[in-house]
N, C-alpha and C. Protein backbone atom coordinates (compact mmCIF):
# COMPACT_ATOMS: atom_id res chain seq x y z
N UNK A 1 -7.85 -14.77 10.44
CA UNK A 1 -6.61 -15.52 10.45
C UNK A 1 -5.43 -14.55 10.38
N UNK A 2 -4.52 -14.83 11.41
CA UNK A 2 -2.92 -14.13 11.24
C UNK A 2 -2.34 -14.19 10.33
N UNK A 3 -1.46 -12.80 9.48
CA UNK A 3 -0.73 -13.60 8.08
C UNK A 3 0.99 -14.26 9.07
N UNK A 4 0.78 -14.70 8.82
CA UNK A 4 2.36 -15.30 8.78
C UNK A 4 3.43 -14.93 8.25
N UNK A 5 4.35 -13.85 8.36
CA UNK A 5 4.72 -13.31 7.40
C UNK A 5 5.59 -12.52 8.19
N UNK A 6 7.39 -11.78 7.73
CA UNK A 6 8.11 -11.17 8.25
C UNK A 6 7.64 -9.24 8.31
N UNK A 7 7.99 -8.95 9.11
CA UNK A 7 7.35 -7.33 8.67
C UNK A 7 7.81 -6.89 7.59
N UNK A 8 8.99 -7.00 7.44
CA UNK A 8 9.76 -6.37 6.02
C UNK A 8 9.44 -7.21 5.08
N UNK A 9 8.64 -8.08 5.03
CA UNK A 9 8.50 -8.71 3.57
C UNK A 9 6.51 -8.57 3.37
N UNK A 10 6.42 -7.52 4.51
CA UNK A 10 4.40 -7.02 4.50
C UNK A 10 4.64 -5.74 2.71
N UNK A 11 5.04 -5.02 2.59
CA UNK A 11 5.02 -4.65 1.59
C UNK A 11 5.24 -5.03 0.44
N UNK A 12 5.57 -6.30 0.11
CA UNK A 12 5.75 -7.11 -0.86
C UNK A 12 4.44 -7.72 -0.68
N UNK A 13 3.76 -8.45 0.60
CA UNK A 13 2.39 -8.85 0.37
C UNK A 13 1.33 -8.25 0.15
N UNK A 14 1.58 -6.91 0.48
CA UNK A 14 0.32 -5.75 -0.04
C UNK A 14 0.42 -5.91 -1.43
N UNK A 15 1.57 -5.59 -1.90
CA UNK A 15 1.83 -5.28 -3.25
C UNK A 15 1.16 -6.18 -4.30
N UNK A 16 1.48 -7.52 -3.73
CA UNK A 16 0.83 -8.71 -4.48
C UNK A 16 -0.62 -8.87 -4.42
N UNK A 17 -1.42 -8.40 -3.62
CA UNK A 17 -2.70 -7.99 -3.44
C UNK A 17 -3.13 -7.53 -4.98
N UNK A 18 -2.23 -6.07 -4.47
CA UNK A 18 -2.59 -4.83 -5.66
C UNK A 18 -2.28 -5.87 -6.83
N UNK A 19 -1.64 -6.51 -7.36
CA UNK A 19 -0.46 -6.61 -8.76
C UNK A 19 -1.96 -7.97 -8.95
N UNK A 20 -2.60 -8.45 -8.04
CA UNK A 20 -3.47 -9.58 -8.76
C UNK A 20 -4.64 -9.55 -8.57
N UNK A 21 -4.94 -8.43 -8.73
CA UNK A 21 -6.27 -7.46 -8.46
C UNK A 21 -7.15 -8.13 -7.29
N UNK A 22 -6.54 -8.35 -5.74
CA UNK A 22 -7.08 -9.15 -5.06
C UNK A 22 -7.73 -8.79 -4.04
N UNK A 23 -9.03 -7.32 -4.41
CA UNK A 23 -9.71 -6.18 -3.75
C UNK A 23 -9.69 -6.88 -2.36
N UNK A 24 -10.68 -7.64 -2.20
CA UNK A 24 -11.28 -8.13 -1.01
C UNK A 24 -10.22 -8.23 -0.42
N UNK A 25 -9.08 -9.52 -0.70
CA UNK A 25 -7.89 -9.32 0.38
C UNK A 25 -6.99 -8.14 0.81
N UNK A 26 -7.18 -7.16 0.13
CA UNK A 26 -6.50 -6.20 0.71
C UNK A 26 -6.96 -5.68 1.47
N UNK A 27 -8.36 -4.99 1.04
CA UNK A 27 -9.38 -4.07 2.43
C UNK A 27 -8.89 -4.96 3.49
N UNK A 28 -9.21 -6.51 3.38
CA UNK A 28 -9.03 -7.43 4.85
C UNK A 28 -7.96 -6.87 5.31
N UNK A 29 -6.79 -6.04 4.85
CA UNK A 29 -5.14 -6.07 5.39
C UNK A 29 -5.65 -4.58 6.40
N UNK A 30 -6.85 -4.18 6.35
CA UNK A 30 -6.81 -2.42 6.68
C UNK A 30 -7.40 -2.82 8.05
N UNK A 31 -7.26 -2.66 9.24
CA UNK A 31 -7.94 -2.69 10.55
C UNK A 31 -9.41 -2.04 10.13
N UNK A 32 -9.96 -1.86 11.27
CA UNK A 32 -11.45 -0.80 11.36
C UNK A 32 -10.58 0.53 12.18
N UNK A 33 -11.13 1.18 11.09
CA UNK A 33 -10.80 2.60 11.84
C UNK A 33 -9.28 2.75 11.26
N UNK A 34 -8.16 2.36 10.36
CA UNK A 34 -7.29 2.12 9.45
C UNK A 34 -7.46 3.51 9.03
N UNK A 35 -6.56 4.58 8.46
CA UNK A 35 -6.78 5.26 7.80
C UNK A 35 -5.42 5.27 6.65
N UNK A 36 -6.33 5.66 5.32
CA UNK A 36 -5.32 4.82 4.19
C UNK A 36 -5.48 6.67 3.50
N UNK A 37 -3.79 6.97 3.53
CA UNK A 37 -4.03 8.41 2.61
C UNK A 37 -3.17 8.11 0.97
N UNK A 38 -3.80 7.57 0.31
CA UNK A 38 -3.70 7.18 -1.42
C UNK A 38 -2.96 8.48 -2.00
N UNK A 39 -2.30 7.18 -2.32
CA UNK A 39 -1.38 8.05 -3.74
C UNK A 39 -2.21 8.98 -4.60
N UNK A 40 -3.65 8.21 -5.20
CA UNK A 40 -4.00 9.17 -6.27
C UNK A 40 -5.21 9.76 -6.21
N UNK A 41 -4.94 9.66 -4.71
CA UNK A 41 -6.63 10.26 -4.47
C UNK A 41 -6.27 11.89 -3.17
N UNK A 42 -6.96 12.49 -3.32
CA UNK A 42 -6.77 13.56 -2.85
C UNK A 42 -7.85 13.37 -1.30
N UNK A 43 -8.61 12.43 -1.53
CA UNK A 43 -9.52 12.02 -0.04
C UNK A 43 -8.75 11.29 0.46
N UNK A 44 -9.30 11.12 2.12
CA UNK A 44 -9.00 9.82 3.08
C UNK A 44 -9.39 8.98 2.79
N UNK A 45 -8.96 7.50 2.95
CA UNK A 45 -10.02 6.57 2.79
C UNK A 45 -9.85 6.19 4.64
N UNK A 46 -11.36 5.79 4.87
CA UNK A 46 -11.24 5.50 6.28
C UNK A 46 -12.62 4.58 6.92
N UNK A 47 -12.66 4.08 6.00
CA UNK A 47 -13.53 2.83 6.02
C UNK A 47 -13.89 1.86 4.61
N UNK A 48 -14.53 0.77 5.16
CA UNK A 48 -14.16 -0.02 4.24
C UNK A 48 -14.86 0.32 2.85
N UNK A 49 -16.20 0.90 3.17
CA UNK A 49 -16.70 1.22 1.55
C UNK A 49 -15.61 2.34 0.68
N UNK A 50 -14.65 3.52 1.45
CA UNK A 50 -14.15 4.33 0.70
C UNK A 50 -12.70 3.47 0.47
N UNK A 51 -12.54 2.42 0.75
CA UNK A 51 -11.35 1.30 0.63
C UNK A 51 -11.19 1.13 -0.90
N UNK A 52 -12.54 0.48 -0.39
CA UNK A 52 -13.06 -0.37 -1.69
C UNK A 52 -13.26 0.36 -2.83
N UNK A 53 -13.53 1.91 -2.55
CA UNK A 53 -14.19 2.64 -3.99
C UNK A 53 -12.71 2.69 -4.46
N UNK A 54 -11.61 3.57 -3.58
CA UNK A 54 -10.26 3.84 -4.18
C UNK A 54 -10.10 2.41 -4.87
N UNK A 55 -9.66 1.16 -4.16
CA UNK A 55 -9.14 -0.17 -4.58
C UNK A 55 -9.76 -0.25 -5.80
N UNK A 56 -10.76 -0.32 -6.14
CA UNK A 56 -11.56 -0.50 -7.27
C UNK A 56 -10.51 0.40 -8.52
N UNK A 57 -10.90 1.72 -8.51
CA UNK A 57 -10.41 2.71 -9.03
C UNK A 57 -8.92 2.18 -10.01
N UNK A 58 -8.21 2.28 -8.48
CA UNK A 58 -7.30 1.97 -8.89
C UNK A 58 -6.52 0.28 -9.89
N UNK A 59 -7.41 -0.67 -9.67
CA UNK A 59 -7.33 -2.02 -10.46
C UNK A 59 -7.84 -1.77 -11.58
N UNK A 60 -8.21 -0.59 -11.69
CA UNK A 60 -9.59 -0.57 -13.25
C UNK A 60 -8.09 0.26 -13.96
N UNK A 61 -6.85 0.70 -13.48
CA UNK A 61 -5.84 0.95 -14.61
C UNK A 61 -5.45 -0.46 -15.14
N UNK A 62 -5.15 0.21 -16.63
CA UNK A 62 -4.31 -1.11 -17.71
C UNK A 62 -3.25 -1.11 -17.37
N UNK A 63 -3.30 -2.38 -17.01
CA UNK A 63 -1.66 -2.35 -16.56
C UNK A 63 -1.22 -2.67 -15.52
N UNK A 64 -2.23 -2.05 -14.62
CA UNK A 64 -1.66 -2.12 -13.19
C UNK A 64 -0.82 -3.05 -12.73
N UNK A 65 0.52 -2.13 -11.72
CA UNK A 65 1.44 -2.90 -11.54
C UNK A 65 2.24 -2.23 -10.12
N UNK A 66 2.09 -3.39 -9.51
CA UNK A 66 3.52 -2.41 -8.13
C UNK A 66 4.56 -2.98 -8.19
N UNK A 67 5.69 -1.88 -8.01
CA UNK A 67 7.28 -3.23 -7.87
C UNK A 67 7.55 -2.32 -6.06
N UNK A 68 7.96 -3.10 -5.30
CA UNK A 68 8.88 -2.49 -4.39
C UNK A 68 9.91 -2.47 -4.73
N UNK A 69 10.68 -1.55 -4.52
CA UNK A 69 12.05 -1.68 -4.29
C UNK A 69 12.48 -2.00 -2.83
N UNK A 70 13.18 -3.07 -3.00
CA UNK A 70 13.45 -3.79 -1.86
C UNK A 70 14.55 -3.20 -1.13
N UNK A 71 15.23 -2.77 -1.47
CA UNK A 71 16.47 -2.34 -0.98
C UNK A 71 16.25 -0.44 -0.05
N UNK A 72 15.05 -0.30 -0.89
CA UNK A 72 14.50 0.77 -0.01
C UNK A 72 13.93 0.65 1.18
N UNK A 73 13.43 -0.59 1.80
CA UNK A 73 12.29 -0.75 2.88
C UNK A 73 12.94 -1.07 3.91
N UNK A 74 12.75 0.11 5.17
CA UNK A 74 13.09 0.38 6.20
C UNK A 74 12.02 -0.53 7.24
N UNK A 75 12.46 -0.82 8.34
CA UNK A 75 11.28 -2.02 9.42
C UNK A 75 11.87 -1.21 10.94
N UNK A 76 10.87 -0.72 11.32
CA UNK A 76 11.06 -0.33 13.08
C UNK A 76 10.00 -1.30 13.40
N UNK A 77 10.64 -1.55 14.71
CA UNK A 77 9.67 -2.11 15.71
C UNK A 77 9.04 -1.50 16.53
N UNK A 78 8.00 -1.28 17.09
CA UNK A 78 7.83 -0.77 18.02
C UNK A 78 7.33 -0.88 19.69
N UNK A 79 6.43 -2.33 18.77
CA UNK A 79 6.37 -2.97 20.50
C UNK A 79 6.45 -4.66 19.55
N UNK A 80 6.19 -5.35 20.56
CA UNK A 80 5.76 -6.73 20.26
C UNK A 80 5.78 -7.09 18.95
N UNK A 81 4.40 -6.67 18.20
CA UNK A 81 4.07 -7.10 17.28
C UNK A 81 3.62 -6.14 15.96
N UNK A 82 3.83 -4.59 16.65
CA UNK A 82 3.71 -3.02 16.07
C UNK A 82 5.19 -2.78 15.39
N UNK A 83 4.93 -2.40 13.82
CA UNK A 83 5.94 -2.18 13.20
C UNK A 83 5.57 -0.63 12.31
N UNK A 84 6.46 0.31 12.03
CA UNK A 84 6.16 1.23 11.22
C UNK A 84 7.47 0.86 10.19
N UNK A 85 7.37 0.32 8.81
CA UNK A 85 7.81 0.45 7.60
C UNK A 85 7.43 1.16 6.56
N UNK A 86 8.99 1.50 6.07
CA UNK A 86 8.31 2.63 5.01
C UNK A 86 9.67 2.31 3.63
N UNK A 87 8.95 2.73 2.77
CA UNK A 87 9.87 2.53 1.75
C UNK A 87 9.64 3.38 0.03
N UNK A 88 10.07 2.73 -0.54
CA UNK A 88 9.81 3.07 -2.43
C UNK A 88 9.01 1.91 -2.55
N UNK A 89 8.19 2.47 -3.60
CA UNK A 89 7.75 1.54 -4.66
C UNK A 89 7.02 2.39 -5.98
N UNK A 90 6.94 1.86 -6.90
CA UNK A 90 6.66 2.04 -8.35
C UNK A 90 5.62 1.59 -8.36
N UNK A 91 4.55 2.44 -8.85
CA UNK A 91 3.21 2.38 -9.57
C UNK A 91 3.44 2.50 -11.06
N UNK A 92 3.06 1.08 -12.09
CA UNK A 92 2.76 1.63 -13.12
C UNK A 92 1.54 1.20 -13.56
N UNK A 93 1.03 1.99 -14.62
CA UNK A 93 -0.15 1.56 -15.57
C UNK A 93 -0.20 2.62 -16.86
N UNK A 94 -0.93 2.26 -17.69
CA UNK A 94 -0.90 3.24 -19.25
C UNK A 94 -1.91 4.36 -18.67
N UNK A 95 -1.84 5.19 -19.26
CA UNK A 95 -2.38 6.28 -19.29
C UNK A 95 -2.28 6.67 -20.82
N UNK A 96 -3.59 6.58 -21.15
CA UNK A 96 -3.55 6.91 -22.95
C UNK A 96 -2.76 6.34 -23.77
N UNK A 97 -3.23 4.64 -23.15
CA UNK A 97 -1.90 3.73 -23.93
C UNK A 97 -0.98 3.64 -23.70
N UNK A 98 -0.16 4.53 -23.35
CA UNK A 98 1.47 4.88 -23.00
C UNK A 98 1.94 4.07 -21.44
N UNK A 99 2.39 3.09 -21.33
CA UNK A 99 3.20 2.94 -19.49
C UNK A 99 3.48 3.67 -19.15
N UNK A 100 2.96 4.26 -18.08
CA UNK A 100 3.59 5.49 -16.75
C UNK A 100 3.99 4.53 -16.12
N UNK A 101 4.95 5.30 -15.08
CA UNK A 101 5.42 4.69 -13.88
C UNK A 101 5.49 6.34 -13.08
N UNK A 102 5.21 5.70 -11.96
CA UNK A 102 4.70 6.61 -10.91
C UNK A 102 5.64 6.55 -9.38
N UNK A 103 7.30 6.66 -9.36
CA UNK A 103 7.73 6.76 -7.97
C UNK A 103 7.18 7.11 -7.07
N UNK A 104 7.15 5.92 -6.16
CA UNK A 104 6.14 6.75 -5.15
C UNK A 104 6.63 6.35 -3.52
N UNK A 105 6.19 7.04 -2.83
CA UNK A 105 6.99 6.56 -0.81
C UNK A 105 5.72 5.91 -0.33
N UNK A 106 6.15 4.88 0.20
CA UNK A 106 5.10 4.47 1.37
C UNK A 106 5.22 4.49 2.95
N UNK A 107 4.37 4.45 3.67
CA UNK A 107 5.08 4.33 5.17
C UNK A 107 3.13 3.68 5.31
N UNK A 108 3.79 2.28 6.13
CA UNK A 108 2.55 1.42 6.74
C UNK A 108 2.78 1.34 8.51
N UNK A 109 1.81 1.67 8.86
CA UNK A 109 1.94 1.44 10.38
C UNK A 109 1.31 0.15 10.65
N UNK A 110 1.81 -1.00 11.11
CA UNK A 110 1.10 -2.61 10.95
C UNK A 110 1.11 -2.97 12.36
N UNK A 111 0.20 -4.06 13.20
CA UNK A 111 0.27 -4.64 14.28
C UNK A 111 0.01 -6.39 13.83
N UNK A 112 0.85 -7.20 13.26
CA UNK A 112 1.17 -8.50 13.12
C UNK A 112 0.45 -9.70 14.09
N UNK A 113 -0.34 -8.94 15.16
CA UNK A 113 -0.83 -9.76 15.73
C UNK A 113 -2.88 -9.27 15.47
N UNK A 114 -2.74 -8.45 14.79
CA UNK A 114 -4.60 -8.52 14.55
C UNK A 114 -4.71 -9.43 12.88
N UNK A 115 -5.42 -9.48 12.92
CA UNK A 115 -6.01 -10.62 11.81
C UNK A 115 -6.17 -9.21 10.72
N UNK A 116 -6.44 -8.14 10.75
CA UNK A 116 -6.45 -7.34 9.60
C UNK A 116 -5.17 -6.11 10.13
N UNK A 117 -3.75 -6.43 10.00
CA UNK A 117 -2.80 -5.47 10.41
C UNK A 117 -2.69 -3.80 10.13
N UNK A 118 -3.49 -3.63 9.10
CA UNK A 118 -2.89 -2.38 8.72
C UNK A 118 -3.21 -1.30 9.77
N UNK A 119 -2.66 -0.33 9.97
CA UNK A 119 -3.58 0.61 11.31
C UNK A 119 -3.33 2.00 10.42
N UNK A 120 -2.17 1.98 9.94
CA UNK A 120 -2.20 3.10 8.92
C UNK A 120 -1.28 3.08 7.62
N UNK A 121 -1.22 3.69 6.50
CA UNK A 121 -0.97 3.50 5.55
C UNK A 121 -1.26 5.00 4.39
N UNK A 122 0.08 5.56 4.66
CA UNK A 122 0.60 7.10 3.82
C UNK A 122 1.40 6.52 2.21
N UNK A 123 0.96 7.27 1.22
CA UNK A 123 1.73 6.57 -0.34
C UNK A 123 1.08 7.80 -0.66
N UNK A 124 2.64 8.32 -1.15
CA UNK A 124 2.70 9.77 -2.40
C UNK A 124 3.66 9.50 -2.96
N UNK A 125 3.30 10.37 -4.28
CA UNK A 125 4.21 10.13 -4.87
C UNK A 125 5.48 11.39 -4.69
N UNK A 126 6.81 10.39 -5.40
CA UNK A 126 7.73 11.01 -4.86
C UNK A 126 7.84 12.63 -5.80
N UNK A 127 8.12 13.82 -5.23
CA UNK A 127 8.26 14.75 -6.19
C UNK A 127 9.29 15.28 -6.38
N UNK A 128 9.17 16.15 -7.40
CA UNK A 128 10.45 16.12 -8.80
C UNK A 128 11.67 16.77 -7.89
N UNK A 129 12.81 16.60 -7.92
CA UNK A 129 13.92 17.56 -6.82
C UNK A 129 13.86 18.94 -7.12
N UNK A 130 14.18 19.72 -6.33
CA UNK A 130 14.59 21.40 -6.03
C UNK A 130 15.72 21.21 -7.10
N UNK A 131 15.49 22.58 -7.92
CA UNK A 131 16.86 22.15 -8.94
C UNK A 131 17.45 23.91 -8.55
């Protein structure tokens, strides 16, 4: 099934994935052959079992939480139904009890017309400025 949904408001629906620990529907958001390069993982993920191991991973933090910042998220078009958006968003969860929050960039490459959009999907975190 197609999501229904504006391109600039797809990172808010990932997010809500992540924020309600909703594994299965997210892998669904990754095409076949999708390649997902994770914030906190130093591997590719590039199929659905290494999806699923990161996704996992990552829901098993206390806490877990994404905010976008909305005012950050950029939307190109590129053809039809091909969009590359990229933006901010905030990772938090405890780490030894304590709330981290984790600034971090995303950039999703999406096609709105396959039933699983994602085609690619880059998230690092942001690092500290040149002082």
């Amino acid at each position: 099934m197609l999501i229904d949904i504006e391109a600039s408001n797809f990172p808010s629906y990932w997010a809500d994935c992540v924020n309600n620990s909703l594994i299965d529907d997210l892998i669904s958001l990754y095409h076949e052959g999708a390649v997902l390069m994770p914030t906190f993982s130093p591997h590719v993920a590039k199929n659905k079992k290494t999806l699923e191991s990161y996704f996992e991973q990552l829901s098993s933090k206390e806490g877990l939480k994404v905010d976008i910042h909305d005012e950050s998220v950029n939307c190109f078009q590129i053809d039809a139904d091909i969009f590359v958006i990229n933006g901010i968003y905030d990772f938090k969860f405890k780490v030894d009890g304590a709330l981290n929050t984790f600034p971090s960039r995303f950039t999703f490459v999406i096609n709105l017309g396959k039933e699983c959009p994602i085609l690619h999907h880059h998230s690092s975190q942001i690092p500290k400025t040149f002082k």
